[in-house]
Protein backbone atom coordinates (compact mmCIF):
# COMPACT_ATOMS: atom_id res chain seq x y z
CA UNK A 1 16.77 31.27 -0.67
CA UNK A 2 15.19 28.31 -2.61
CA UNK A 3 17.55 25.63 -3.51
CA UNK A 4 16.79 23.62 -6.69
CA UNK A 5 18.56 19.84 -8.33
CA UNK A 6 18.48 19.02 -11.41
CA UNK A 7 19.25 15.96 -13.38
CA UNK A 8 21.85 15.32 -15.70
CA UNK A 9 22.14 12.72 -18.84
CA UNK A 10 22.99 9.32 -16.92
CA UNK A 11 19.69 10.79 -14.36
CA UNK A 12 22.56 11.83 -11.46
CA UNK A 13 21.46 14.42 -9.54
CA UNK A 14 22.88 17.98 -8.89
CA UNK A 15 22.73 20.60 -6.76
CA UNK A 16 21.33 22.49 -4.38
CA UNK A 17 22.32 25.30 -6.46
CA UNK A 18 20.45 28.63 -6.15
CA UNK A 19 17.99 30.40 -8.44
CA UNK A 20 20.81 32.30 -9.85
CA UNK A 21 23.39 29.42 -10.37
CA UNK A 22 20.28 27.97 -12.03
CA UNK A 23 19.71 30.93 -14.66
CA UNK A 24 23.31 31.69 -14.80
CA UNK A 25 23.67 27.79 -16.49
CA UNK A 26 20.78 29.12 -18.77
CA UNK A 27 22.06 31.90 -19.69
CA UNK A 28 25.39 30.03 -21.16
CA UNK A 29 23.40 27.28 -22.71
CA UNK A 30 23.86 24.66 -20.35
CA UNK A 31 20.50 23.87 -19.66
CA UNK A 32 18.62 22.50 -22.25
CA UNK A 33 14.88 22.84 -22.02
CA UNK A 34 14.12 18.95 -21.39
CA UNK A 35 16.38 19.00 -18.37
CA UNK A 36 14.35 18.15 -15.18
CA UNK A 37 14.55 20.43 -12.32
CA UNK A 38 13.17 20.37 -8.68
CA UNK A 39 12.68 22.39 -5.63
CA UNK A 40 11.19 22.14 -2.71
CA UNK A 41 7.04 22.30 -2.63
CA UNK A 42 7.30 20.70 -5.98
CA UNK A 43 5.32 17.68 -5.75
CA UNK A 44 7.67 15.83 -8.79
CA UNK A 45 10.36 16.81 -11.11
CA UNK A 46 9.62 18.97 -13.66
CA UNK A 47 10.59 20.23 -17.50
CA UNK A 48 13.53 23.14 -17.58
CA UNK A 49 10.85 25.06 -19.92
CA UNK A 50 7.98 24.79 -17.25
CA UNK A 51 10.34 26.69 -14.94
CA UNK A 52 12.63 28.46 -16.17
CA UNK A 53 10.53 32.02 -16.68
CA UNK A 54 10.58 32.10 -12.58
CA UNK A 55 14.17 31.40 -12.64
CA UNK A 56 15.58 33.48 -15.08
CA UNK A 57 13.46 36.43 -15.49
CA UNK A 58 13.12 36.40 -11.35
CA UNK A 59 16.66 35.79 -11.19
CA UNK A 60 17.93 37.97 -13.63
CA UNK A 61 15.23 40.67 -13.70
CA UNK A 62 17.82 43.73 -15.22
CA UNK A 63 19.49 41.71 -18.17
CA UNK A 64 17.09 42.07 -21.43
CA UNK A 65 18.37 38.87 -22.40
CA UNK A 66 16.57 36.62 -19.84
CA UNK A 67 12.89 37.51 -21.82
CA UNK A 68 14.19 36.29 -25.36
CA UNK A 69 16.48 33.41 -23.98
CA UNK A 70 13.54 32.10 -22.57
CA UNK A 71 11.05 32.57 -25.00
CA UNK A 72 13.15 30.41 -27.57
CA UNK A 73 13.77 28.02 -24.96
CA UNK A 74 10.02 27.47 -24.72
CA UNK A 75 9.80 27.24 -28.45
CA UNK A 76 12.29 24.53 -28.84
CA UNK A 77 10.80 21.46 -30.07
CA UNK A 78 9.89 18.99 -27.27
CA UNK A 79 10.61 15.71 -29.13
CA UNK A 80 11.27 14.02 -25.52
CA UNK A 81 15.07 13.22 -26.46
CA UNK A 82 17.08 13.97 -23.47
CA UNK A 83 20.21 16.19 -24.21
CA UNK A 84 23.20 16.44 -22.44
CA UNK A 85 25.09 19.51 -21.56
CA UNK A 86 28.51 20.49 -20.84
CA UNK A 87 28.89 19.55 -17.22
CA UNK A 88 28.00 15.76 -17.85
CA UNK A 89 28.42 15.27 -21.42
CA UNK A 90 27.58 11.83 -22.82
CA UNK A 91 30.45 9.86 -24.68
CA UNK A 92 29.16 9.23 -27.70
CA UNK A 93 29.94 5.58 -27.94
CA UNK A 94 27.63 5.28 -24.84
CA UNK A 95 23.84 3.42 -25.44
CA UNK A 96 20.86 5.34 -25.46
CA UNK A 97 19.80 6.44 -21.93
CA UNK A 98 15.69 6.70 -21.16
CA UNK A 99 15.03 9.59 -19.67
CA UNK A 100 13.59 10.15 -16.66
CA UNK A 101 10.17 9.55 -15.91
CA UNK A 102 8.43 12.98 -15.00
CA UNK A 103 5.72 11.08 -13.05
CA UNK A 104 7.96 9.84 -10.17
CA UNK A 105 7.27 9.77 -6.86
CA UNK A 106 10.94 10.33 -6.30
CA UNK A 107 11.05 13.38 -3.71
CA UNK A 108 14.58 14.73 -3.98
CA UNK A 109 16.29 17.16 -2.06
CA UNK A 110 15.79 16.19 1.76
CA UNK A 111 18.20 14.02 4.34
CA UNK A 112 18.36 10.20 3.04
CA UNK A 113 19.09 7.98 5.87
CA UNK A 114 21.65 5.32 4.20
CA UNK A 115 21.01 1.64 5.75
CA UNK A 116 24.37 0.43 7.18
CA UNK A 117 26.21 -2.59 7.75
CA UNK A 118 24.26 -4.31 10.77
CA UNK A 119 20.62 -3.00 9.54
CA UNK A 120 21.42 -4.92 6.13
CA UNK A 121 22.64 -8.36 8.29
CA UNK A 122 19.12 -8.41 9.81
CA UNK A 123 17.56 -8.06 6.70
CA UNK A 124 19.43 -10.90 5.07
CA UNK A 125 18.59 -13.31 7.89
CA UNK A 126 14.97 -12.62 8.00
CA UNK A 127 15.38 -13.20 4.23
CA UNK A 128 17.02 -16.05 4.74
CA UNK A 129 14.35 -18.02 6.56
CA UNK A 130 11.86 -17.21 4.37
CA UNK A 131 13.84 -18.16 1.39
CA UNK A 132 14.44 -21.54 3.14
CA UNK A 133 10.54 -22.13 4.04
CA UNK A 134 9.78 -21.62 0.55
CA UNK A 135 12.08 -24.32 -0.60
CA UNK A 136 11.11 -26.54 1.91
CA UNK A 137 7.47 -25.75 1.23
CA UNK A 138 8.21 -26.71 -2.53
CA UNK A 139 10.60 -29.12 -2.13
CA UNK A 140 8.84 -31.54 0.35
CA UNK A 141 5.91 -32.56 -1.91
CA UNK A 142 7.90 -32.85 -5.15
CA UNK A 143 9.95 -35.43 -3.03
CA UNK A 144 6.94 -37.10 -1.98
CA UNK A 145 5.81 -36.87 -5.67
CA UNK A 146 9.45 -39.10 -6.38
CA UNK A 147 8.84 -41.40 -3.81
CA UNK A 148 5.75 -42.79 -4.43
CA UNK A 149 6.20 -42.87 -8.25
CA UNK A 150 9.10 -45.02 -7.26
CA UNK A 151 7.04 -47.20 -5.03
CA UNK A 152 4.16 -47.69 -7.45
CA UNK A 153 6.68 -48.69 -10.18
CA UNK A 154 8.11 -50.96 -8.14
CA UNK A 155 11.58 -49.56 -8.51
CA UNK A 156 15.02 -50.34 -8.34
CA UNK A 157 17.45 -49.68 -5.66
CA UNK A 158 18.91 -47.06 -7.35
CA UNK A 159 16.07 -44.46 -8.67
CA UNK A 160 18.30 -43.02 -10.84
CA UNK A 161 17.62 -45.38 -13.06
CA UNK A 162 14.88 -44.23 -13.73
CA UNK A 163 14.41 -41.24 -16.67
CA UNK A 164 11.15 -39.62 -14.53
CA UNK A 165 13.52 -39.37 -11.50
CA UNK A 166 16.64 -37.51 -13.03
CA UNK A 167 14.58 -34.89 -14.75
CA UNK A 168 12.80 -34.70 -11.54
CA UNK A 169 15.69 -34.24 -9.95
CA UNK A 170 16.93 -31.51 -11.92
CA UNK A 171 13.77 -29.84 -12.20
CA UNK A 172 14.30 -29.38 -8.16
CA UNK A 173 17.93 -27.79 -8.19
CA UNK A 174 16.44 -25.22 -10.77
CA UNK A 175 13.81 -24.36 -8.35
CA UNK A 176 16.47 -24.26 -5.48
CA UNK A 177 18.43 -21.59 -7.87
CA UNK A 178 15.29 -19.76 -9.15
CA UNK A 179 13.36 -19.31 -5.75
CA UNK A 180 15.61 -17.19 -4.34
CA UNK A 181 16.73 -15.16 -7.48
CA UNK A 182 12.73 -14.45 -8.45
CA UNK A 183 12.13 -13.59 -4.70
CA UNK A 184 14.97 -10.84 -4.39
CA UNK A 185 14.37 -9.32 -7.67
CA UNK A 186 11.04 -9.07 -7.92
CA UNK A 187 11.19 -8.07 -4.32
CA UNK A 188 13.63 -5.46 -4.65
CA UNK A 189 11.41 -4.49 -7.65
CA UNK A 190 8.15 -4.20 -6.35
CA UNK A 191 6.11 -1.14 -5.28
CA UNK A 192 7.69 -1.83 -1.79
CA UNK A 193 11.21 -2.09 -3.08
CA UNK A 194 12.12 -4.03 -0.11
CA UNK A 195 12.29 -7.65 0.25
CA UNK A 196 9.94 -8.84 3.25
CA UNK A 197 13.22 -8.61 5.78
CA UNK A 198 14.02 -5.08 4.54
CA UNK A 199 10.35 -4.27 5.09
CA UNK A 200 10.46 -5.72 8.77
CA UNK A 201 13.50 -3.44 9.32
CA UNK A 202 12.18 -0.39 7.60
CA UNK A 203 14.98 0.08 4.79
CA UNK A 204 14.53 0.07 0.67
CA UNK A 205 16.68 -0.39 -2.31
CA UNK A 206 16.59 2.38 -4.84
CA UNK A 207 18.46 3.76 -7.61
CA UNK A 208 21.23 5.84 -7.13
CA UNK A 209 18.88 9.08 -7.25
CA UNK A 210 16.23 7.95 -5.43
CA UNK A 211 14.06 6.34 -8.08
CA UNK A 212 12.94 2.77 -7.82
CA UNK A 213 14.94 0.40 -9.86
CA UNK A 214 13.82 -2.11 -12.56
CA UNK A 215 13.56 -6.45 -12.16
CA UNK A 216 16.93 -6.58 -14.45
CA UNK A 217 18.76 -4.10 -12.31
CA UNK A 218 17.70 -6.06 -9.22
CA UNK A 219 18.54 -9.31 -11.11
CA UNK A 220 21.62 -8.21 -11.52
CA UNK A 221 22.18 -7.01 -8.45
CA UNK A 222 22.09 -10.53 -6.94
CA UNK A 223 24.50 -12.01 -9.41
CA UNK A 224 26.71 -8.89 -8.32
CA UNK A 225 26.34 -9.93 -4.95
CA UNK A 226 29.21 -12.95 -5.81
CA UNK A 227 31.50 -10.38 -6.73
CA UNK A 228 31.19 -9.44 -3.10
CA UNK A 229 31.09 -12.74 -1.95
CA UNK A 230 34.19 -14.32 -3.33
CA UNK A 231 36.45 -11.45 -2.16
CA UNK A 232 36.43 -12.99 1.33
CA UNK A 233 32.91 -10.64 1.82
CA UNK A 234 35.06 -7.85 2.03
CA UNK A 235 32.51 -6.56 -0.67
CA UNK A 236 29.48 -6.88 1.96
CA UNK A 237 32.14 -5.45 4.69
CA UNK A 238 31.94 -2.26 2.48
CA UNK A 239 28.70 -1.53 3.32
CA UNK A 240 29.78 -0.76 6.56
CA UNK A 241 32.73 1.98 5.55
CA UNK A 242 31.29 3.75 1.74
CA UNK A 243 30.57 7.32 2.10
CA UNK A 244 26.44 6.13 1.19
CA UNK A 245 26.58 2.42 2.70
CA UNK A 246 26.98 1.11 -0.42
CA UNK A 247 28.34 -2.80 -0.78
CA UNK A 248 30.67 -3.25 -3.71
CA UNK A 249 27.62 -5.19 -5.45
CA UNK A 250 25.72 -1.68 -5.00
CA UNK A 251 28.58 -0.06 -6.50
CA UNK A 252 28.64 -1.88 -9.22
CA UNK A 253 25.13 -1.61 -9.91
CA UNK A 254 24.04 2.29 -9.02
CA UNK A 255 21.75 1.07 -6.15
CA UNK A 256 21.49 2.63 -2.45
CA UNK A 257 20.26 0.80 0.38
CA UNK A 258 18.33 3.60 2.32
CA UNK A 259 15.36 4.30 5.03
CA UNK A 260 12.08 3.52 3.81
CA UNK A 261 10.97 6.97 4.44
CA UNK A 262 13.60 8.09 2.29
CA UNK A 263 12.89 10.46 -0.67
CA UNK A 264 9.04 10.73 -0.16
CA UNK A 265 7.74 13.62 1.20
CA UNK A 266 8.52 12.82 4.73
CA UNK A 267 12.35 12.17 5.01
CA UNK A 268 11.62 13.34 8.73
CA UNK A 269 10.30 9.62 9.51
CA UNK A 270 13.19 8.03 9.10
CA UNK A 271 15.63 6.40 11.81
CA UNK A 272 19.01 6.41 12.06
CA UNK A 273 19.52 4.10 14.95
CA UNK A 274 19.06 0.55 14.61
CA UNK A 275 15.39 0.33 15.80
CA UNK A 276 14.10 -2.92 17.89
CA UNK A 277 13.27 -5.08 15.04
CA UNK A 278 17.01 -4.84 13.65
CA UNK A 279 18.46 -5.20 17.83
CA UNK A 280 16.60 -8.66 18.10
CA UNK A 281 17.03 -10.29 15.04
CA UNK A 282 20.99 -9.50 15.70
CA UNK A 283 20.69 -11.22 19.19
CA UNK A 284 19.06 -13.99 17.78
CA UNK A 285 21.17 -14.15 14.86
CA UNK A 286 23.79 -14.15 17.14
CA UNK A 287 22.66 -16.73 19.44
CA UNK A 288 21.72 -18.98 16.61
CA UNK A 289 25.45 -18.98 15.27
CA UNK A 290 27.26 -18.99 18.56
CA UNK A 291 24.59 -22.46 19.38
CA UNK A 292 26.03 -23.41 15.28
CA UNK A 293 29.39 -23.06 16.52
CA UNK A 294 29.22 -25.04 19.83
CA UNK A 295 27.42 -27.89 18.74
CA UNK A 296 30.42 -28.38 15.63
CA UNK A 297 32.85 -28.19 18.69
CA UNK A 298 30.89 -30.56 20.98
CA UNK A 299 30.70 -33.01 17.70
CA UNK A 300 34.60 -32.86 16.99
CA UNK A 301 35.70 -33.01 20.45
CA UNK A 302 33.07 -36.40 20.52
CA UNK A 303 34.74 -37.65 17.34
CA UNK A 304 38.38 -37.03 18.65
CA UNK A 305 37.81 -38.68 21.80
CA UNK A 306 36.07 -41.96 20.12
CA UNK A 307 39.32 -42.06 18.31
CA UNK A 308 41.39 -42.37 21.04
């Protein structure tokens, strides 16, 4: 039996229901003709009114109905506006909701393959280093820049003192703020919707049904991240435990972290074990703080005994 989804007012996805739960919602008026609707061999979501005559009249072949209902369904006017119906009514007071793009390359319908905890670590410390080159890589001349403007001026001992040097200053903590928020969310954003260490470990960020999400969703989605940060990480730790993987920051902002070959048309690609790339950057990872973590023990245990 085919299985269809379809997509309700705040673009959540339903189903699989069958061809008869499908016309059955027709029939009582709970599908309005703008209502997109997907099965599999469908290459994208697709208008109620371009399928509903194989639903309805093939699912309801004896009830003289089906022929008229649909008819007037395919009359209605298609002004684009996206309607809800009874089973996920908008509130009223709610803003305006776009609807959903009919064009997507969202493939619905298959196994998704939710990153987890350790899979998202990697990612983040891949991330991390290349966040870190890039302010080094900016940073380093612009403090060369300082330096010999100071020299030539024959400065004082203090180069704050100096007007060019504050703003100069503060022109480098906004880059140290905006390199990493512009990277993530345009990232996150891109065609890829990966950052480069999701890429490396082969997982995505995507909307809650699959669809890629905007540069203000994903710039919000880092400021979300101190939500999970300040609660002792227990809102990374989440990640680990949600029913989809989701980190409270993900929660908060209807994003899934998932397998790159999720929702395409080959949801058979994906992996659900770690995968090599993940396995070593963990070790190293791992090796890099327990080294961290010996060397502040080796200096303390130095600075106790010089006190003696």
């Amino acid at each position: 039996m085919t299985e269809w989804y379809y997509s309700d007012a705040q673009r959540q996805q339903h189903g699989p229901v069958g061809p008869g739960e499908l016309a059955a919602l027709h029939t009582k008026g709970l599908l309005p003709a703008d209502t997109l609707v997907w099965r599999e061999g469908m290459s994208e979501w697709k208008p109620w009114r371009e399928m509903m005559r194989e639903v309805v009249v093939g699912g309801l072949p004896d009830d003289p109905r089906a022929e008229a209902l649909v008819k007037a369904a395919e009359a209605a006017p298609d002004d684009g506006a996206y309607r809800p119906y009874a089973i996920a009514e908008a509130s009223p007071y709610a803003p305006p909701q776009a609807r959903v793009d009919e064009t997507s390359n969202v493939v619905a319908g298959g196994h998704v393959v939710y990153a987890g905890f350790w899979k998202r670590v990697a990612a983040y410390f891949i991330d991390y280093f290349v966040v870190t080159a890039i302010n080094y890589a900016v940073m380093i001349p612009m403090m060369v820049v300082m330096g010999v403007g100071l020299g030539a001026t024959g400065g004082s001992d203090n180069p704050f003192e100096s007007g060019g040097a504050i703003v100069l200053v503060v022109v480098m903590y906004l880059l140290l703020l905006a390199i990493p928020v512009l990277y993530f969310a345009w990232m996150h954003a891109s065609g890829n919707q990966a950052t480069l260490g999701k890429m490396a470990v082969g997982i995505k960020v995507v909307r809650g049904d699959g669809s890629r999400i905007s540069f203000w969703r994903a710039f919000g989605r880092l400021f979300a991240t101190f939500l999970s940060s300040i609660i002792l990480f227990i809102g990374y730790i989440m990640a680990g435990f949600t029913e989809r993987k989701q980190a409270l920051h993900d929660i908060v902002c209807d994003t899934l972290v998932v397998d790159k070959w999720a929702y395409t048309d080959h949801p058979e690609w994906q992996r659900e074990e770690l995968g090599v790339v993940t396995i070593v950057i963990l070790v190293l990872a791992g090796l890099a703080v327990f080294a961290f973590v010996a060397m502040i023990a080796a200096m303390g245990a130095m600075m106790a005994g010089g006190l003696r």
